[in-house]
Protein backbone atom coordinates (compact mmCIF):
# COMPACT_ATOMS: atom_id res chain seq x y z
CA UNK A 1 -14.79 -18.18 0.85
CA UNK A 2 -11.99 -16.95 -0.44
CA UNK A 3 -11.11 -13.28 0.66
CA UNK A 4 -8.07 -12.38 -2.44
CA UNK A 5 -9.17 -9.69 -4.54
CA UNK A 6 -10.02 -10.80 -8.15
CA UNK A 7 -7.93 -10.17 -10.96
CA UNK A 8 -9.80 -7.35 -12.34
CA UNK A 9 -9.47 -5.68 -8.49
CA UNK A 10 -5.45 -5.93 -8.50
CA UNK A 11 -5.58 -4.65 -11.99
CA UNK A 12 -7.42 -1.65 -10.41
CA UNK A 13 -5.36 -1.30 -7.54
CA UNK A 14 -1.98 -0.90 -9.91
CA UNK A 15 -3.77 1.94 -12.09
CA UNK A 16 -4.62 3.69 -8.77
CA UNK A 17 -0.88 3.21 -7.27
CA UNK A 18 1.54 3.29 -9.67
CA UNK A 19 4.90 2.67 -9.66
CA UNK A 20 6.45 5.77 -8.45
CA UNK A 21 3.53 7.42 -6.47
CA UNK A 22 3.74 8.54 -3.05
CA UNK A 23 1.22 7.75 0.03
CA UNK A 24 0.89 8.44 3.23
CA UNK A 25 -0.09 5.87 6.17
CA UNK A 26 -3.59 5.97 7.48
CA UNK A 27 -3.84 2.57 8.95
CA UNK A 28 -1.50 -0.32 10.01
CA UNK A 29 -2.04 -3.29 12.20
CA UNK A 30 1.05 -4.15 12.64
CA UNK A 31 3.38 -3.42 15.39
CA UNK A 32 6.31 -2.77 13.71
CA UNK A 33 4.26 -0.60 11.47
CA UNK A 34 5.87 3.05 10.49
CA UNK A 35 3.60 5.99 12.70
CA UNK A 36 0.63 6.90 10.83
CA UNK A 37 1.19 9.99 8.54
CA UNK A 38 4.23 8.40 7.39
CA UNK A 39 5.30 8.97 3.85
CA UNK A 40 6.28 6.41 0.94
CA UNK A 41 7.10 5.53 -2.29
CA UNK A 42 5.19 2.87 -3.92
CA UNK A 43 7.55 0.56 -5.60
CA UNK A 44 4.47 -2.00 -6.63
CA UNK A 45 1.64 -4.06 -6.04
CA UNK A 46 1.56 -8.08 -5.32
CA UNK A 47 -0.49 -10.20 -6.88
CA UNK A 48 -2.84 -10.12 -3.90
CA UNK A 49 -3.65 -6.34 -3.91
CA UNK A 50 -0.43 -5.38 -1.52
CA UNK A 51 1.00 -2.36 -2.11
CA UNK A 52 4.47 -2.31 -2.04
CA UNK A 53 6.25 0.64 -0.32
CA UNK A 54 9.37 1.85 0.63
CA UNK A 55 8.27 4.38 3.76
CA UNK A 56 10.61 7.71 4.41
CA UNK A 57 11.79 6.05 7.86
CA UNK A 58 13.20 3.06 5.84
CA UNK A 59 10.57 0.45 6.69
CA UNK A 60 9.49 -1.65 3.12
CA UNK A 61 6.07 -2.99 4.99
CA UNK A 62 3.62 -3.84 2.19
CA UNK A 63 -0.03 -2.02 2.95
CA UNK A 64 -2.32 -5.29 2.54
CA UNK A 65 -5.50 -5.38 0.76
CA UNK A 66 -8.19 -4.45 3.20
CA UNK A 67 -6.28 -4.83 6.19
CA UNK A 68 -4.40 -1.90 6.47
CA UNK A 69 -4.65 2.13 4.48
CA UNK A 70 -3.14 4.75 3.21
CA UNK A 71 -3.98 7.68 0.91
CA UNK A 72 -2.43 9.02 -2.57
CA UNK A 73 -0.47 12.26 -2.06
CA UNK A 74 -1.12 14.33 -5.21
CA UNK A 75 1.81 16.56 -6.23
């Protein structure tokens, strides 16, 4: 089985986190993963659903696709 998202699902993902947006860490399993409530900058999404985002504390881990979460601050 093959657990990428489809196409479509990426496509969805970009419209929801565009370039530019900010988010905040709910999730990460990963230890070198910034403290939850961290802030980013979304910088954009892989082909595979990541998001791409450069965190206030200077980390650049990617948020993967149903692995790890994070919410859309609206300003």
């Amino acid at each position: 089985m093959n657990s990428f998202p489809s196409k479509e699902t990426v496509e969805c993902i970009r419209k929801q986190y565009p370039v530019g947006c900010l988010v905040e860490l709910v999730l990460m399993r990963d230890s070198q993963a910034p403290p939850v409530g961290t802030k980013g900058t979304i910088t954009g999404v892989d082909d595979i659903g990541s998001l791409l985002v450069n965190w206030d504390n200077g980390s650049s881990l990617h948020v993967i696709f149903g692995e790890d979460f994070c919410r859309k601050i609206e300003t």
